[in-house]
C-alpha atoms as a PDB file:
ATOM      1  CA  UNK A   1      -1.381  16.920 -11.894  1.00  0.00           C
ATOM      2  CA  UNK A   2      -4.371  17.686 -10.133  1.00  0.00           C
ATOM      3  CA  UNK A   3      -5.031  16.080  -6.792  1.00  0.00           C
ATOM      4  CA  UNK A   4      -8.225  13.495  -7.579  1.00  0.00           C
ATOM      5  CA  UNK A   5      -7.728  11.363  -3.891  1.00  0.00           C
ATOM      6  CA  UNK A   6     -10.928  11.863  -1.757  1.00  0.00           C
ATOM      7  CA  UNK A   7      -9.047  10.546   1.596  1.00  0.00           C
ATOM      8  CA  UNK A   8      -6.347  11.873   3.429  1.00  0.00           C
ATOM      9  CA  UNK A   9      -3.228   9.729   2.652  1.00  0.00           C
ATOM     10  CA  UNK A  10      -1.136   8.932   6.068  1.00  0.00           C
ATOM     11  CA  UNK A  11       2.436   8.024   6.043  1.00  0.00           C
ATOM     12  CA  UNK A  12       3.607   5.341   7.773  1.00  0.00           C
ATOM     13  CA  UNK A  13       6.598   5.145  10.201  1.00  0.00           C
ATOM     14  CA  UNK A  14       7.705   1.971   8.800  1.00  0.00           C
ATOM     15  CA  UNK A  15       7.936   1.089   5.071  1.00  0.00           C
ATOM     16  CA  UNK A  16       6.008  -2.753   5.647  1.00  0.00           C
ATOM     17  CA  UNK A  17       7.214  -4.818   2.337  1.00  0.00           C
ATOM     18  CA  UNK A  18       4.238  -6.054   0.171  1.00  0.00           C
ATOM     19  CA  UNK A  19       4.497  -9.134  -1.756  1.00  0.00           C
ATOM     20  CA  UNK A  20       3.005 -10.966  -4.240  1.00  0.00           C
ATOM     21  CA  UNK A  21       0.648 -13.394  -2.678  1.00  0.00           C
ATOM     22  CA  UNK A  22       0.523 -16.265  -5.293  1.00  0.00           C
ATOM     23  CA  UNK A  23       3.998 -15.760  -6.163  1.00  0.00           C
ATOM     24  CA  UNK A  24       6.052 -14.505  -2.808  1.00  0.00           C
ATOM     25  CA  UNK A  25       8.053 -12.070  -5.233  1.00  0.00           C
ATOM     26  CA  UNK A  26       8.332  -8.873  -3.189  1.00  0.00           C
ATOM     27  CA  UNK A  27       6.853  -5.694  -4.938  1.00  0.00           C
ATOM     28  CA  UNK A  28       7.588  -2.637  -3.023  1.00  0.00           C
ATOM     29  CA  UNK A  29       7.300  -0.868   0.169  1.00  0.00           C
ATOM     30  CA  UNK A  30       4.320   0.450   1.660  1.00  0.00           C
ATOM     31  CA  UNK A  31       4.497   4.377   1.272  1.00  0.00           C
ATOM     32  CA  UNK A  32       1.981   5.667   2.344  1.00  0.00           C
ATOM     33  CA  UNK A  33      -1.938   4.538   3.308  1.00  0.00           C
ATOM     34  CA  UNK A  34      -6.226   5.476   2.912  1.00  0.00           C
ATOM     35  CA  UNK A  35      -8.749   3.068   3.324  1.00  0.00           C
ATOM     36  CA  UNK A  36      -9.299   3.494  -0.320  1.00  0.00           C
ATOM     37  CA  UNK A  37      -5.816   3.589  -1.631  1.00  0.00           C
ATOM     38  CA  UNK A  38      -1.666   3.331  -1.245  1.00  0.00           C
ATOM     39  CA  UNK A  39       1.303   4.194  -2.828  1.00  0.00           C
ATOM     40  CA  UNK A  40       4.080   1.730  -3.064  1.00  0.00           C
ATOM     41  CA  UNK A  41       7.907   2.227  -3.688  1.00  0.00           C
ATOM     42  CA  UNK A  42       9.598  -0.381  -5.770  1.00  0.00           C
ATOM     43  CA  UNK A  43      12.835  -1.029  -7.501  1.00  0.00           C
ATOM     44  CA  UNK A  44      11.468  -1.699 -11.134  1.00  0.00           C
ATOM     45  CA  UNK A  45       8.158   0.287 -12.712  1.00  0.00           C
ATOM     46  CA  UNK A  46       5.003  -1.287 -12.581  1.00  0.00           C
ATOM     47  CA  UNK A  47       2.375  -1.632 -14.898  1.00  0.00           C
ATOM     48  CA  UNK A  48      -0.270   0.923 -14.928  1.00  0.00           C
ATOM     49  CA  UNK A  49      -4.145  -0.901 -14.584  1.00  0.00           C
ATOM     50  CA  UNK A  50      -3.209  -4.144 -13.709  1.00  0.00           C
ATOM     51  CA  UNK A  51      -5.064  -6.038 -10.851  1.00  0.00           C
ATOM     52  CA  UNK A  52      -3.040  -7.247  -7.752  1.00  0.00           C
ATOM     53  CA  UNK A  53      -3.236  -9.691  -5.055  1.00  0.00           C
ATOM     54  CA  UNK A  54      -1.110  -8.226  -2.521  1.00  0.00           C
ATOM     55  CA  UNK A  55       0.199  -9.813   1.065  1.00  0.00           C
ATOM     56  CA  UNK A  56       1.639  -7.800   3.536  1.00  0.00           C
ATOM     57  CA  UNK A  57       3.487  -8.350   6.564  1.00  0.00           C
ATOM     58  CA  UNK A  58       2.192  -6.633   9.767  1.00  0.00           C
ATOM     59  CA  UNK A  59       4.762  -4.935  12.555  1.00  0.00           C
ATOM     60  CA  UNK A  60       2.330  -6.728  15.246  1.00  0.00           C
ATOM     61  CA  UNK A  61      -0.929  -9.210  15.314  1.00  0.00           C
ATOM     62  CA  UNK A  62      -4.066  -6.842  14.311  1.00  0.00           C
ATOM     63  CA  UNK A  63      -7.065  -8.539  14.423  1.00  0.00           C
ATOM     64  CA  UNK A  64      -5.340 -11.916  15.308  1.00  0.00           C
ATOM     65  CA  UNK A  65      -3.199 -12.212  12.307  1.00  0.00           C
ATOM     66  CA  UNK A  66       0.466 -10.898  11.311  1.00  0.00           C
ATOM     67  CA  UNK A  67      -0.328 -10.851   7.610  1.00  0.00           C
ATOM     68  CA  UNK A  68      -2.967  -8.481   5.355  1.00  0.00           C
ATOM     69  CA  UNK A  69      -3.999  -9.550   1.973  1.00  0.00           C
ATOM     70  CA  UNK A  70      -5.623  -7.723  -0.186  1.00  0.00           C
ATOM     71  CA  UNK A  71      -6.437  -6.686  -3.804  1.00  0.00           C
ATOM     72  CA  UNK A  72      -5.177  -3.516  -5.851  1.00  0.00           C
ATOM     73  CA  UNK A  73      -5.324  -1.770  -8.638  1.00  0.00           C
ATOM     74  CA  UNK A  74      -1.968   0.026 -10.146  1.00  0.00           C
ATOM     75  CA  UNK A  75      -3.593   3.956 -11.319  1.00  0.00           C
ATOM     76  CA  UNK A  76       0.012   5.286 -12.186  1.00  0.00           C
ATOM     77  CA  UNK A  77       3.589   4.751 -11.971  1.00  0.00           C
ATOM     78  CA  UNK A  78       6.548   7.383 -12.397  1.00  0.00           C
ATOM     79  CA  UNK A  79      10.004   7.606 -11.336  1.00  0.00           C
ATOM     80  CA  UNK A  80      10.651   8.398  -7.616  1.00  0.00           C
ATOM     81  CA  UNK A  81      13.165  11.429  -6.781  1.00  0.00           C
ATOM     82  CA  UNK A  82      16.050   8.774  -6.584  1.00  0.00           C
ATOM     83  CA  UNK A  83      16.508   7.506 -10.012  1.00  0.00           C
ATOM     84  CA  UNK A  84      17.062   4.296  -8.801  1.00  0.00           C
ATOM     85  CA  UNK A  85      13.626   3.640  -7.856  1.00  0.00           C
ATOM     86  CA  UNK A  86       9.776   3.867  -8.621  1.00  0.00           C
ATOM     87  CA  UNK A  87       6.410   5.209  -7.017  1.00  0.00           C
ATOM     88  CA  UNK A  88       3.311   3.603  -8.230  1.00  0.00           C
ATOM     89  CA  UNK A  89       0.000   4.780  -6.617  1.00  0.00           C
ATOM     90  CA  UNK A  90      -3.095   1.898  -6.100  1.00  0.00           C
ATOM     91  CA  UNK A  91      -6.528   2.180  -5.597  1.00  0.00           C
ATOM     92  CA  UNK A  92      -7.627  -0.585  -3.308  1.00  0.00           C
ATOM     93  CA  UNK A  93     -10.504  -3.194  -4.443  1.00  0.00           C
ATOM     94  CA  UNK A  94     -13.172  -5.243  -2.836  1.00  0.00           C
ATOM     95  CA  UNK A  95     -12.582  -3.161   0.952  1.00  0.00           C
ATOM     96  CA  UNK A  96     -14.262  -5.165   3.834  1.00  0.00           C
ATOM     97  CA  UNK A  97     -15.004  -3.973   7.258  1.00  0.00           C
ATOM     98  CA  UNK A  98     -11.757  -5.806   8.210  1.00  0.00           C
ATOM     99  CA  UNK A  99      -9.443  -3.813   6.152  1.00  0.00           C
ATOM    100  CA  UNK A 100     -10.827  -0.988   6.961  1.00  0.00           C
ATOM    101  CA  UNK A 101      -9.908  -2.003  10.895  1.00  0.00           C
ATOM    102  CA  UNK A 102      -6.169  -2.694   9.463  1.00  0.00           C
ATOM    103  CA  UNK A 103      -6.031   0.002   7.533  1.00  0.00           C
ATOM    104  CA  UNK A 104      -7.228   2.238  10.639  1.00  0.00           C
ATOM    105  CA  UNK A 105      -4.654   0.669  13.066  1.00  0.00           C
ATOM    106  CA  UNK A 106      -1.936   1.113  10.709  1.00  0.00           C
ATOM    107  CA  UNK A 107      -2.622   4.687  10.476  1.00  0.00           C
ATOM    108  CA  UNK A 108      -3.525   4.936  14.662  1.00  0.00           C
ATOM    109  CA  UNK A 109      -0.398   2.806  15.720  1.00  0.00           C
ATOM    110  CA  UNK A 110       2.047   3.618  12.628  1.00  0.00           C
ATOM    111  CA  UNK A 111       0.640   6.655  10.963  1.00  0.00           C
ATOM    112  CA  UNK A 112       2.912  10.399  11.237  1.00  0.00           C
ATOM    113  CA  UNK A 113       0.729  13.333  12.563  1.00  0.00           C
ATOM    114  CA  UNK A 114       0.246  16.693  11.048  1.00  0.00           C
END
C-alpha cells in the first residue's frame, strides 16, 4: 500500500486509552500520533468512514486540562500482527490551534526519537 500520510507519525511511549465521549465505551489505544492523524489499536474492527467524537485521557495537565477531545475520521481498519486485535488508522477533523499544542506536547514529552 503506498504511503499517502504527509506528516511524520510519532509513537508514543505510552498507549493513552481513547474513549467514546458521548458514550464512555473505550475504543482503543493511542498508537501512534500527527497533528493531522492517529492510529488506534482496539480489540474489535472498526468501521471504515465513520465520524468520531473521541476523549482521551492525558498522562499530565497540558494546557490546564487532563482530558483531549476531539473528532476523527476512521480511513482503514485491518488486523494487527496479533490476531487478537485490530489497527485502524484516523484522519483527524476540525484541528484548532489547541490540538495542535496537545498534539505537539504529546509528541515533545511522550513521543520515541529516531
Amino acid at each position: 500500500m503506498q504511503e499517502k500520510r504527509k506528516l511524520k507519525r510519532w509513537h508514543l511511549i505510552y498507549y493513552l486509552r481513547v474513549r467514546d465521549r458521548h458514550t464512555d465505551k473505550p475504543i482503543g489505544h493511542l498508537i501512534d500520533i500527527s497533528e493531522g492523524g492517529m492510529m488506534l489499536v482496539s480489540e474489535a474492527p472498526i468501521a471504515v468512514g465513520r465520524v468520531f467524537q473521541f476523549q482521551m485521557m492525558l498522562p499530565e495537565e497540558i494546557a490546564g486540562t487532563t482530558t483531549w477531545e476531539f473528532d476523527a475520521k476512521s480511513l482503514w481498519s485491518q488486523p494487527d500482527f496479533n490476531p487478537s486485535l485490530y489497527k485502524t488508522g484516523f484522519q483527524l477533523l476540525n484541528v484548532i490551534p489547541e490540538d495542535i499544542g496537545t498534539i505537539e506536547c504529546l509528541i515533545d514529552d511522550y513521543g520515541f526519537r529516531d
